[in-house]
C-alpha atoms as a PDB file:
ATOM      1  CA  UNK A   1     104.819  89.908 137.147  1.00  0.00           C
ATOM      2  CA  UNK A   2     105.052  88.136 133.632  1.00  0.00           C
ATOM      3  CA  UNK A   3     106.421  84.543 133.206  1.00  0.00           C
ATOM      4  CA  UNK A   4     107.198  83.604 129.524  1.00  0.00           C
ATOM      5  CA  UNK A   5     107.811  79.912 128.852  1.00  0.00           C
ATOM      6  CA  UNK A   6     110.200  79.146 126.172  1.00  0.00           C
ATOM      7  CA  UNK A   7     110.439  75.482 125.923  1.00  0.00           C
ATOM      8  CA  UNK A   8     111.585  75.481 122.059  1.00  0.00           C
ATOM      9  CA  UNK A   9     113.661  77.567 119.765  1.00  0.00           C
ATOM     10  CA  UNK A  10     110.852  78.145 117.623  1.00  0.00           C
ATOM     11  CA  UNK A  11     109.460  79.507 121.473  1.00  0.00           C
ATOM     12  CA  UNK A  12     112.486  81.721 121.869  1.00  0.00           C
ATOM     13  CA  UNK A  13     112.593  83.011 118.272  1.00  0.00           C
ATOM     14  CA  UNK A  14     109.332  84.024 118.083  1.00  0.00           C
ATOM     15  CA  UNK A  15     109.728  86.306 121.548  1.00  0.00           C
ATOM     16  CA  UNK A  16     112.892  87.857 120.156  1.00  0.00           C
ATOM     17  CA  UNK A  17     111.051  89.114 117.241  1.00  0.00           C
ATOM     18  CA  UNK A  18     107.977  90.233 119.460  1.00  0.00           C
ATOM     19  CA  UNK A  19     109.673  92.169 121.920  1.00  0.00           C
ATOM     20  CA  UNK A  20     111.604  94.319 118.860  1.00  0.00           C
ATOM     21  CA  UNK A  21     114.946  92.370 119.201  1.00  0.00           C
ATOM     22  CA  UNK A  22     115.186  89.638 116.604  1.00  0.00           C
ATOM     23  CA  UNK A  23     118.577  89.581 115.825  1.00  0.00           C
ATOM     24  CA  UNK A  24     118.927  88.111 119.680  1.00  0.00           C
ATOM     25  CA  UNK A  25     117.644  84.800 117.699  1.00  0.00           C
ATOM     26  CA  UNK A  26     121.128  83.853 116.233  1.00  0.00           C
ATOM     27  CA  UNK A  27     122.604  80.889 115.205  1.00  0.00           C
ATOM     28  CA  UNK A  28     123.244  78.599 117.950  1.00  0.00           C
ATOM     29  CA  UNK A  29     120.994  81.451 120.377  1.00  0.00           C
ATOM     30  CA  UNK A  30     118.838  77.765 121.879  1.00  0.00           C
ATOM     31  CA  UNK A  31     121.445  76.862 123.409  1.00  0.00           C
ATOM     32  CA  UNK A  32     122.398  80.115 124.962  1.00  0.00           C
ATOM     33  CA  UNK A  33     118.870  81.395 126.254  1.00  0.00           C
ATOM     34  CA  UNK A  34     117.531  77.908 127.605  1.00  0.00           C
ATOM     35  CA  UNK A  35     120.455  77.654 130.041  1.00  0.00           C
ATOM     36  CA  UNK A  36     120.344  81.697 130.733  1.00  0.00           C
ATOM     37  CA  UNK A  37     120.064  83.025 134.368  1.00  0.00           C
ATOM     38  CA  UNK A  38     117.001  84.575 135.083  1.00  0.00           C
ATOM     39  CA  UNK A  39     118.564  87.190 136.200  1.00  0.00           C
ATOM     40  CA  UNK A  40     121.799  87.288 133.972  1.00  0.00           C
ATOM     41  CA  UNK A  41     122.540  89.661 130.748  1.00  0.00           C
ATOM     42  CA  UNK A  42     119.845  88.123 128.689  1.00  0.00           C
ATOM     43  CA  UNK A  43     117.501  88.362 131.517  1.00  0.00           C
ATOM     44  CA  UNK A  44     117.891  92.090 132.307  1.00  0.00           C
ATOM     45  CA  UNK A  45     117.557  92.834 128.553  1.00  0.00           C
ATOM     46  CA  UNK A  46     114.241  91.343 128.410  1.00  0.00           C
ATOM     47  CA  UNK A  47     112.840  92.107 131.560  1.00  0.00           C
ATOM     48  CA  UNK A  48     114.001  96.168 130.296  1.00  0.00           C
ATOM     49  CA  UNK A  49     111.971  95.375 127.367  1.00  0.00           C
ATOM     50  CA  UNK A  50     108.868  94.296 128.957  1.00  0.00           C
ATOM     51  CA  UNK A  51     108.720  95.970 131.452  1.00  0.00           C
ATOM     52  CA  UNK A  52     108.044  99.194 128.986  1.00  0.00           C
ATOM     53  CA  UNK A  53     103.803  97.587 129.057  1.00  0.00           C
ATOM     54  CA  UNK A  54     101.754  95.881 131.253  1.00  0.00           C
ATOM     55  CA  UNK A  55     101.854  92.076 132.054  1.00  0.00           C
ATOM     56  CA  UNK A  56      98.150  92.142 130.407  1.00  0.00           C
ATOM     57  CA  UNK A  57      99.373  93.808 127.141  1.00  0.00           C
ATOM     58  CA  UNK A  58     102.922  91.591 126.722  1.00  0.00           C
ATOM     59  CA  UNK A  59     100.602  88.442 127.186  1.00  0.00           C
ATOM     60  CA  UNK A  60      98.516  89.413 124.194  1.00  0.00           C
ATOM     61  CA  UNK A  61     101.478  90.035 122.113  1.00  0.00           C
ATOM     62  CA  UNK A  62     103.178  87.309 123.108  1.00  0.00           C
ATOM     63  CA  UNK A  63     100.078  84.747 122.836  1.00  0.00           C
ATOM     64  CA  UNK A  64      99.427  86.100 119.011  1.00  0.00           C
ATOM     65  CA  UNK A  65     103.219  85.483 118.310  1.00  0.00           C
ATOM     66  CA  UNK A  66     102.991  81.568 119.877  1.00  0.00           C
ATOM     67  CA  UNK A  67     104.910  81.876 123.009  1.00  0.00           C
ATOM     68  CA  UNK A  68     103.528  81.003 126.427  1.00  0.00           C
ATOM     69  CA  UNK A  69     103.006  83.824 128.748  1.00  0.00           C
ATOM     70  CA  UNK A  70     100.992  84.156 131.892  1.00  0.00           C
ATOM     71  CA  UNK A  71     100.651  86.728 135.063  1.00  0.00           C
ATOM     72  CA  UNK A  72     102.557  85.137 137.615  1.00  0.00           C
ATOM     73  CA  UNK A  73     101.747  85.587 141.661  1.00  0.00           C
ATOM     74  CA  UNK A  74     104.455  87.915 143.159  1.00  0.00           C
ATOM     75  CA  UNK A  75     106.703  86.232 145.993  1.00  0.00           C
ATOM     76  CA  UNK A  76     106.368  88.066 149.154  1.00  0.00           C
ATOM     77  CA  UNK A  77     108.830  89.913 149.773  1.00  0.00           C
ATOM     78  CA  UNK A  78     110.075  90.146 146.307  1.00  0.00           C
ATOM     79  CA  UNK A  79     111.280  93.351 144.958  1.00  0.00           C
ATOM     80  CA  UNK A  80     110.374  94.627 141.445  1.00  0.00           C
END
């Protein structure tokens, strides 16, 4: 399991261009994506777009694009 950390909009701009989706960086888009569900809209869209690689290779990317990533420790019973 990945967790991203987007604490800025310089953060969140920089993963919408990595993961192939930079027009989800919008105007007024901060505001939006730091009070997201994790597991609304904007959440499923990522998480489809991620999960497309391994945790190992989206931390790379995402490290060499300036946004936070690590391997996080699966809850049990947690379903993928």
């Amino acid at each position: 399991m990945l967790a991203v950390d987007c604490r800025s909009e310089a953060h969140w701009r920089a993963l919408a261009k990595c993961v192939g989706r930079p027009e989800l960086a919008y105007a007024g888009d901060w505001a939006a994506a730091s009070t997201a569900p994790y597991k609304g809209r904007l959440g499923r869209v990522l998480e489809s777009l991620i999960r497309e690689d391994a945790a190992e290779i989206w931390i790379r990317r995402l490290e060499a694009h300036g946004v936070p990533a690590r391997i996080a420790a699966r809850q049990r019973g947690a379903s993928r």
